[in-house]
PDB file of N, CA and C in Angstrom:
ATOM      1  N   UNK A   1      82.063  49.697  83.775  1.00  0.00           N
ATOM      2  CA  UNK A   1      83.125  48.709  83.834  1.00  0.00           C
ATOM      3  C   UNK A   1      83.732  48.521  82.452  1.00  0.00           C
ATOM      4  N   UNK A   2      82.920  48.488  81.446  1.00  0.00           N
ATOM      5  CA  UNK A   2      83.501  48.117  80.038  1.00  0.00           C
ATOM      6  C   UNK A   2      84.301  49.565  79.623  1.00  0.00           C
ATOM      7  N   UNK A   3      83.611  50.758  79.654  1.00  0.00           N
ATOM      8  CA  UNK A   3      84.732  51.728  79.840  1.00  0.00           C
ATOM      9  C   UNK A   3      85.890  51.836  80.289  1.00  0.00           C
ATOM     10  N   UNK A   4      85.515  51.801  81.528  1.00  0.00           N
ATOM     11  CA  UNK A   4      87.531  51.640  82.447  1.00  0.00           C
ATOM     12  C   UNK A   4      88.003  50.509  81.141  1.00  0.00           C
ATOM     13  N   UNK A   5      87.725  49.374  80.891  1.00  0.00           N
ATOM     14  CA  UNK A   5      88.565  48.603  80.113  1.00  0.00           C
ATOM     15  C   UNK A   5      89.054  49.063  78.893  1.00  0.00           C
ATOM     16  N   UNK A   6      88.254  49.981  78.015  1.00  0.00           N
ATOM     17  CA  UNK A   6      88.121  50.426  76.876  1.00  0.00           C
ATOM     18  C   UNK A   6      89.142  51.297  77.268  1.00  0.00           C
ATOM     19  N   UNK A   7      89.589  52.326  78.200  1.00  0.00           N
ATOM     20  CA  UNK A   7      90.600  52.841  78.412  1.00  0.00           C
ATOM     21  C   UNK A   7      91.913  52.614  78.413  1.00  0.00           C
ATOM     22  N   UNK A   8      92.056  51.237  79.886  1.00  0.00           N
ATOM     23  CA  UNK A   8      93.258  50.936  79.783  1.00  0.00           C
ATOM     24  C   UNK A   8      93.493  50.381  78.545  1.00  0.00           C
ATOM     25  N   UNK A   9      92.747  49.580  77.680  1.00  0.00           N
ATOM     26  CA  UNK A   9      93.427  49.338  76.422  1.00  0.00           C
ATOM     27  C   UNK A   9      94.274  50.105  75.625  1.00  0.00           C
ATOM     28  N   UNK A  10      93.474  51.309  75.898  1.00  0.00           N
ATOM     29  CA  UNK A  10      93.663  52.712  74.534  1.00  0.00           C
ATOM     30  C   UNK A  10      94.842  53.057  75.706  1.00  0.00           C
ATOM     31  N   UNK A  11      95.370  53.357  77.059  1.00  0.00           N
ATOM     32  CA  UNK A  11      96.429  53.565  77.425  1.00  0.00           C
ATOM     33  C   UNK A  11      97.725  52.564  77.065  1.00  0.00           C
ATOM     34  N   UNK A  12      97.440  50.811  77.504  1.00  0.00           N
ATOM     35  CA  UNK A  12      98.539  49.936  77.144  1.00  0.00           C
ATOM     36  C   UNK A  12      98.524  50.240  75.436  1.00  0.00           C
ATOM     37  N   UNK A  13      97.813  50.400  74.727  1.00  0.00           N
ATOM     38  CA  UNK A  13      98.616  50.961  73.103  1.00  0.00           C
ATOM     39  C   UNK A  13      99.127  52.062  72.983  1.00  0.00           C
ATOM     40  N   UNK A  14      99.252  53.056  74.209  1.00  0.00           N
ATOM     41  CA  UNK A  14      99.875  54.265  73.991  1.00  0.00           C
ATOM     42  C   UNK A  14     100.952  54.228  74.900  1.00  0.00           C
ATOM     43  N   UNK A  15     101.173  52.812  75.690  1.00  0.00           N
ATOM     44  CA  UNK A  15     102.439  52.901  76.295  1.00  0.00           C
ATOM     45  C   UNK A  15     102.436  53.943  77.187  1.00  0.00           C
ATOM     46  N   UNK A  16     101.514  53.878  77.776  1.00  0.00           N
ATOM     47  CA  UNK A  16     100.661  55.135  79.188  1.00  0.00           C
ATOM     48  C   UNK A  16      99.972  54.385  80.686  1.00  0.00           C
ATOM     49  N   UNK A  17     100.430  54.615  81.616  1.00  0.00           N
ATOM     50  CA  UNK A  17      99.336  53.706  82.409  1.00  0.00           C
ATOM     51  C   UNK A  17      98.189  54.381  82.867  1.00  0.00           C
ATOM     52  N   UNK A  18      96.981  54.118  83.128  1.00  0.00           N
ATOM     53  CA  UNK A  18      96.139  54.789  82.981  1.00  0.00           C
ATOM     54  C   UNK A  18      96.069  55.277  84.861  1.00  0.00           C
ATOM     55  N   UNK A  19      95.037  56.439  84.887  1.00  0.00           N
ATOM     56  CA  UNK A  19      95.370  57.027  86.122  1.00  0.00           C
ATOM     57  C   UNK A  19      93.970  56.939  86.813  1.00  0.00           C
ATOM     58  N   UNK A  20      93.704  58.073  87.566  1.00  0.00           N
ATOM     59  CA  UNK A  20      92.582  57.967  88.374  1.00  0.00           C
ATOM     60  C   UNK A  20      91.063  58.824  87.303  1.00  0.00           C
ATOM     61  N   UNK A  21      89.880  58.243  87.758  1.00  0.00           N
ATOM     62  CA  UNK A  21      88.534  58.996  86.901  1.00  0.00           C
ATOM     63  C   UNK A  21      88.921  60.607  87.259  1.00  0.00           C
ATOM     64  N   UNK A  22      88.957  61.255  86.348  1.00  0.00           N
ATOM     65  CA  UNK A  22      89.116  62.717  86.640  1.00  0.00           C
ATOM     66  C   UNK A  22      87.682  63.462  86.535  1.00  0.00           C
ATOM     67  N   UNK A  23      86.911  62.684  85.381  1.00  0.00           N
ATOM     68  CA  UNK A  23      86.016  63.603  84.975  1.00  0.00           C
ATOM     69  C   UNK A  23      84.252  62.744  84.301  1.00  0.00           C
ATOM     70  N   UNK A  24      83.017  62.783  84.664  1.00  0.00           N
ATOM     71  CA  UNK A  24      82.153  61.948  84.133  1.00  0.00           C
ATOM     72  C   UNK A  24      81.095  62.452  83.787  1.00  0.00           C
ATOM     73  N   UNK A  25      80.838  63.012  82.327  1.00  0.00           N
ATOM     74  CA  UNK A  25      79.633  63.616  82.130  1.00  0.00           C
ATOM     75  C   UNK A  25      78.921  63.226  81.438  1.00  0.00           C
ATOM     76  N   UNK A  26      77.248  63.750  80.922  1.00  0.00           N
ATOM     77  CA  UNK A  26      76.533  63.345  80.187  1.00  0.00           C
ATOM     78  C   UNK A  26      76.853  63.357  78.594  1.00  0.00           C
ATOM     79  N   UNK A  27      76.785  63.155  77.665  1.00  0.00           N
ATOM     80  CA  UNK A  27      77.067  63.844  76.572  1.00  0.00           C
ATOM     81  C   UNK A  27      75.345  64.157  75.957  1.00  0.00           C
ATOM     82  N   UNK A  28      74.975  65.289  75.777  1.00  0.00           N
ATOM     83  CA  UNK A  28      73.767  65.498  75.111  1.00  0.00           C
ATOM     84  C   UNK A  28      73.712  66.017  73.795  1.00  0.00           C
ATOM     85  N   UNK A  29      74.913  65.636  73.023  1.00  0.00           N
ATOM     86  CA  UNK A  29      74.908  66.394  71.979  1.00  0.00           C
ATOM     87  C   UNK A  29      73.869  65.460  71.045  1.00  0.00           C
ATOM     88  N   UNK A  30      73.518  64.689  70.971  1.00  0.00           N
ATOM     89  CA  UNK A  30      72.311  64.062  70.647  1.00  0.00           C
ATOM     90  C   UNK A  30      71.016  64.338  70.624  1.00  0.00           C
ATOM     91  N   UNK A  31      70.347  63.500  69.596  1.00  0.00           N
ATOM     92  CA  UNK A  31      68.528  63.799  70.040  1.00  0.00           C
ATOM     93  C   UNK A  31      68.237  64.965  70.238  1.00  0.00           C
ATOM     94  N   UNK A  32      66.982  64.849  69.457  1.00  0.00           N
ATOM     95  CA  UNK A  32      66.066  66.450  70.375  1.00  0.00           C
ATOM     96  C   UNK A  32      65.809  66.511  71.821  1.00  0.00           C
ATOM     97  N   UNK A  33      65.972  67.918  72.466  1.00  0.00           N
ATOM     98  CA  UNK A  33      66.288  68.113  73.464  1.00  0.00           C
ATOM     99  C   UNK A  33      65.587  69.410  73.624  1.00  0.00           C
ATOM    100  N   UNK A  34      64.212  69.181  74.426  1.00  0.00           N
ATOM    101  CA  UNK A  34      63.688  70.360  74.179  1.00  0.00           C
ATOM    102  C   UNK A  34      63.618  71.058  75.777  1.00  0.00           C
ATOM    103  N   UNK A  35      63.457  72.525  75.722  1.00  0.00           N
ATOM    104  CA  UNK A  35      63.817  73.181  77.331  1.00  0.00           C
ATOM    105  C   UNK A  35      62.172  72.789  77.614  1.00  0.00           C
ATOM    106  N   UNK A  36      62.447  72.887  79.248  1.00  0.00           N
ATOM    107  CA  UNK A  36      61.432  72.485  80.067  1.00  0.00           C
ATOM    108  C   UNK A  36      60.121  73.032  80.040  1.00  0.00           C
ATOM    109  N   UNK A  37      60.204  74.672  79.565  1.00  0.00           N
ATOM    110  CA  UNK A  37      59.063  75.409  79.329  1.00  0.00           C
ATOM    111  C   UNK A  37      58.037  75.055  77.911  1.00  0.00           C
ATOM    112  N   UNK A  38      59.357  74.888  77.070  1.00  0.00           N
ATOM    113  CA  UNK A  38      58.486  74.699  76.039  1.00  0.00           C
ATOM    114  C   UNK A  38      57.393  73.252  76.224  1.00  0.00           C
ATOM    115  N   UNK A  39      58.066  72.304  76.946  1.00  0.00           N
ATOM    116  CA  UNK A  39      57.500  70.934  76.587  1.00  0.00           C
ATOM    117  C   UNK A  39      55.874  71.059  77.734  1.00  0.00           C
ATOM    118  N   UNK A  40      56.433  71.735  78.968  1.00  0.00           N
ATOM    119  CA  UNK A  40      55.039  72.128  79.868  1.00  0.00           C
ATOM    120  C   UNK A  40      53.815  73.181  79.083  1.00  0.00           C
ATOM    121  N   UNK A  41      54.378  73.800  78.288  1.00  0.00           N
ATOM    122  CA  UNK A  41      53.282  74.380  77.571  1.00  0.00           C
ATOM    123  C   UNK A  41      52.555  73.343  76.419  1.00  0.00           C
ATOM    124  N   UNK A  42      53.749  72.792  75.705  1.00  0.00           N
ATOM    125  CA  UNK A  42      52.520  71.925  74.988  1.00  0.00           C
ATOM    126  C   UNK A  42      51.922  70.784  75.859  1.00  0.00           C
ATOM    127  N   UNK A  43      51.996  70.789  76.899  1.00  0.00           N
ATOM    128  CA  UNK A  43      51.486  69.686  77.800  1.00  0.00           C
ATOM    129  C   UNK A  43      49.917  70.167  78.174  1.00  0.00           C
ATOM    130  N   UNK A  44      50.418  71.365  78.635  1.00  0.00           N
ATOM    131  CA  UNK A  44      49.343  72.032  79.158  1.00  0.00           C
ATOM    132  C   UNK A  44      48.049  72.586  78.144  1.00  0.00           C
ATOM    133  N   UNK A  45      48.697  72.786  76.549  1.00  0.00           N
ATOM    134  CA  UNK A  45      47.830  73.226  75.762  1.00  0.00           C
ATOM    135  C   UNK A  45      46.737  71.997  75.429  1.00  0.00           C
ATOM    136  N   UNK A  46      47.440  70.803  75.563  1.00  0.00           N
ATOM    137  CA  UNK A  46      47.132  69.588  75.087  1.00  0.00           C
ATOM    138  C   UNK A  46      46.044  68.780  75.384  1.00  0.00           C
ATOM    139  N   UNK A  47      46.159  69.061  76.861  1.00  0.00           N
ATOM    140  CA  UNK A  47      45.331  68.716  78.275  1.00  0.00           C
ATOM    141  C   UNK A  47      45.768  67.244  78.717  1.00  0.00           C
ATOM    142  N   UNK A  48      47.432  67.342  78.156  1.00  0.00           N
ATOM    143  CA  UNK A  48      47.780  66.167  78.629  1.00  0.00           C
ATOM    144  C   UNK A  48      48.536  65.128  77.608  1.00  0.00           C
ATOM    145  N   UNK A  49      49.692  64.352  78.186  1.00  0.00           N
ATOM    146  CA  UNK A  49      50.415  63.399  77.224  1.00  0.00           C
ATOM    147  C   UNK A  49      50.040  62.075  76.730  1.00  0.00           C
ATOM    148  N   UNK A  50      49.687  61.443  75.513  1.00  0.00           N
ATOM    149  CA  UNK A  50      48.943  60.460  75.540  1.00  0.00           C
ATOM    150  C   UNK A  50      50.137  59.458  75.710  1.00  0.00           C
ATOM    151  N   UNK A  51      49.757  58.284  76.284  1.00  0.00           N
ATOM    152  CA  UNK A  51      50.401  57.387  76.460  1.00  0.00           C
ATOM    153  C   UNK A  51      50.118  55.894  76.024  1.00  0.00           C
ATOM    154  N   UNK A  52      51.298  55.447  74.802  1.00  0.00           N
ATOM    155  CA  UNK A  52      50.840  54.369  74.091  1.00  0.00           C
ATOM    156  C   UNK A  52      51.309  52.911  74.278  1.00  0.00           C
ATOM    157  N   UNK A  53      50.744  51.652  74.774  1.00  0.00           N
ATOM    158  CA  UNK A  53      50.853  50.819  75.314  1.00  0.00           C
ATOM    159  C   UNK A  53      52.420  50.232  74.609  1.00  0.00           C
ATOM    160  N   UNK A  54      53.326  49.696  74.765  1.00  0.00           N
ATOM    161  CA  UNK A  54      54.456  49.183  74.197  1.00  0.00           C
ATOM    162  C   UNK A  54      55.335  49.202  74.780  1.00  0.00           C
ATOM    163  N   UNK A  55      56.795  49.295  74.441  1.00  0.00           N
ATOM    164  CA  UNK A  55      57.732  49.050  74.827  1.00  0.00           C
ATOM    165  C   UNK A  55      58.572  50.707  74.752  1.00  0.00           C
ATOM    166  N   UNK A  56      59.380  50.955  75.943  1.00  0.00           N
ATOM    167  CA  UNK A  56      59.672  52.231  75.560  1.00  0.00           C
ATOM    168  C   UNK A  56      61.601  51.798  75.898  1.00  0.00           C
ATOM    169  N   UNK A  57      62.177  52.428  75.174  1.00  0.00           N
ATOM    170  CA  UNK A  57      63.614  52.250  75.260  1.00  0.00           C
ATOM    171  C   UNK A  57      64.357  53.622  75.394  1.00  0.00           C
ATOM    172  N   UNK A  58      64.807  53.518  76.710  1.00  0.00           N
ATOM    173  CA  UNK A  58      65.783  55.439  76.645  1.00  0.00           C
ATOM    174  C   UNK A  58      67.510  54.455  77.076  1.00  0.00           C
ATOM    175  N   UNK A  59      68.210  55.667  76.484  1.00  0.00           N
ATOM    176  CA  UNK A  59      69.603  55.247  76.318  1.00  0.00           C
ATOM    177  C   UNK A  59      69.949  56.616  76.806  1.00  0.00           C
ATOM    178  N   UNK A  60      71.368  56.533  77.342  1.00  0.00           N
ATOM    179  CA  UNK A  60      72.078  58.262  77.616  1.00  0.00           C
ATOM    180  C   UNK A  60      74.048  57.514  77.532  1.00  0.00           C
ATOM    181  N   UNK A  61      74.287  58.598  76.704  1.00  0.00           N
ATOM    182  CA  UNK A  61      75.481  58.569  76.943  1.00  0.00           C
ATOM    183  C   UNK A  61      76.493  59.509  77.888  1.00  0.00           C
ATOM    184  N   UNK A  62      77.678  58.384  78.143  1.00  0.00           N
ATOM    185  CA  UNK A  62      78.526  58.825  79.898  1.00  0.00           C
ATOM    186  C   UNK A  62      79.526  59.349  78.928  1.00  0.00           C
ATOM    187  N   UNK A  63      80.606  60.307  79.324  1.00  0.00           N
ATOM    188  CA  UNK A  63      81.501  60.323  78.868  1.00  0.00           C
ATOM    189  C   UNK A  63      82.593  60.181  79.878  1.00  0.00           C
ATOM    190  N   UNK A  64      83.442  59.325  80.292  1.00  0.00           N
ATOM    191  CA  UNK A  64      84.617  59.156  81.130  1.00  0.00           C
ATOM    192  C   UNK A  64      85.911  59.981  80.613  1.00  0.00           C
ATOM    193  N   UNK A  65      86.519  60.604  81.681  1.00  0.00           N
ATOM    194  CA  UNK A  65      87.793  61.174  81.293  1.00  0.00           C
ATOM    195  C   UNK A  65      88.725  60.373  82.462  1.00  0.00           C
ATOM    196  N   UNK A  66      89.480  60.079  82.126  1.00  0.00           N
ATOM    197  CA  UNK A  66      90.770  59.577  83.051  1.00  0.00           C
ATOM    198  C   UNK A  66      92.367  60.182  82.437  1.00  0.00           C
ATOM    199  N   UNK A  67      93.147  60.228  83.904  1.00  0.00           N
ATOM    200  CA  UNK A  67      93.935  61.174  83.989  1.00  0.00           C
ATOM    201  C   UNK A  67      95.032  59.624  83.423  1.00  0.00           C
ATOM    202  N   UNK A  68      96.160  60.275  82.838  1.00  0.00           N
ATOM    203  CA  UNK A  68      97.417  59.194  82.605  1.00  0.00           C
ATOM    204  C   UNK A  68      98.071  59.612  83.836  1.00  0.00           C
ATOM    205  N   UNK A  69      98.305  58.260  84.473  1.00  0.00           N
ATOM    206  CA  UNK A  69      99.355  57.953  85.760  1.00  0.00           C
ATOM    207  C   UNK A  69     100.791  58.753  85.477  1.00  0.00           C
ATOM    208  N   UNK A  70     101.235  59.121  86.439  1.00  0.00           N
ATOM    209  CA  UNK A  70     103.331  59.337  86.288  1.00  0.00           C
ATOM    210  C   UNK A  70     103.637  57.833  86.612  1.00  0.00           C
TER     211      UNK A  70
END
């Protein structure tokens, strides 16, 4: 929701009306990002993931594309 808004803003300053969601992806250009094999092997070498009592915080970023209206 705060997106769509963040848009039409950036359209009413470009004197554009904004159009329909065209496009919505992840962006992963972030963080380490390791392939699936590698992380099951050190899992497996390990005999397992330890797990530490606390607070855990994951974030992912969306990327919205919207089309400008005629």
């Amino acid at each position: 929701v705060d997106a769509k808004r963040k848009a039409e803003l950036y359209a009413l300053a470009a004197g554009v009306s904004l159009g329909r969601l065209a496009l919505i992806s992840e962006d992963t250009s972030g963080g380490a990002h390791y392939p699936a094999p590698v992380m099951e092997m050190a899992v497996s070498r390990s005999g397992g993931v330890p797990i530490a009592q606390g607070e855990v915080t994951q974030s992912a970023r969306i990327k919205l594309i919207f089309e400008i209206a005629e």
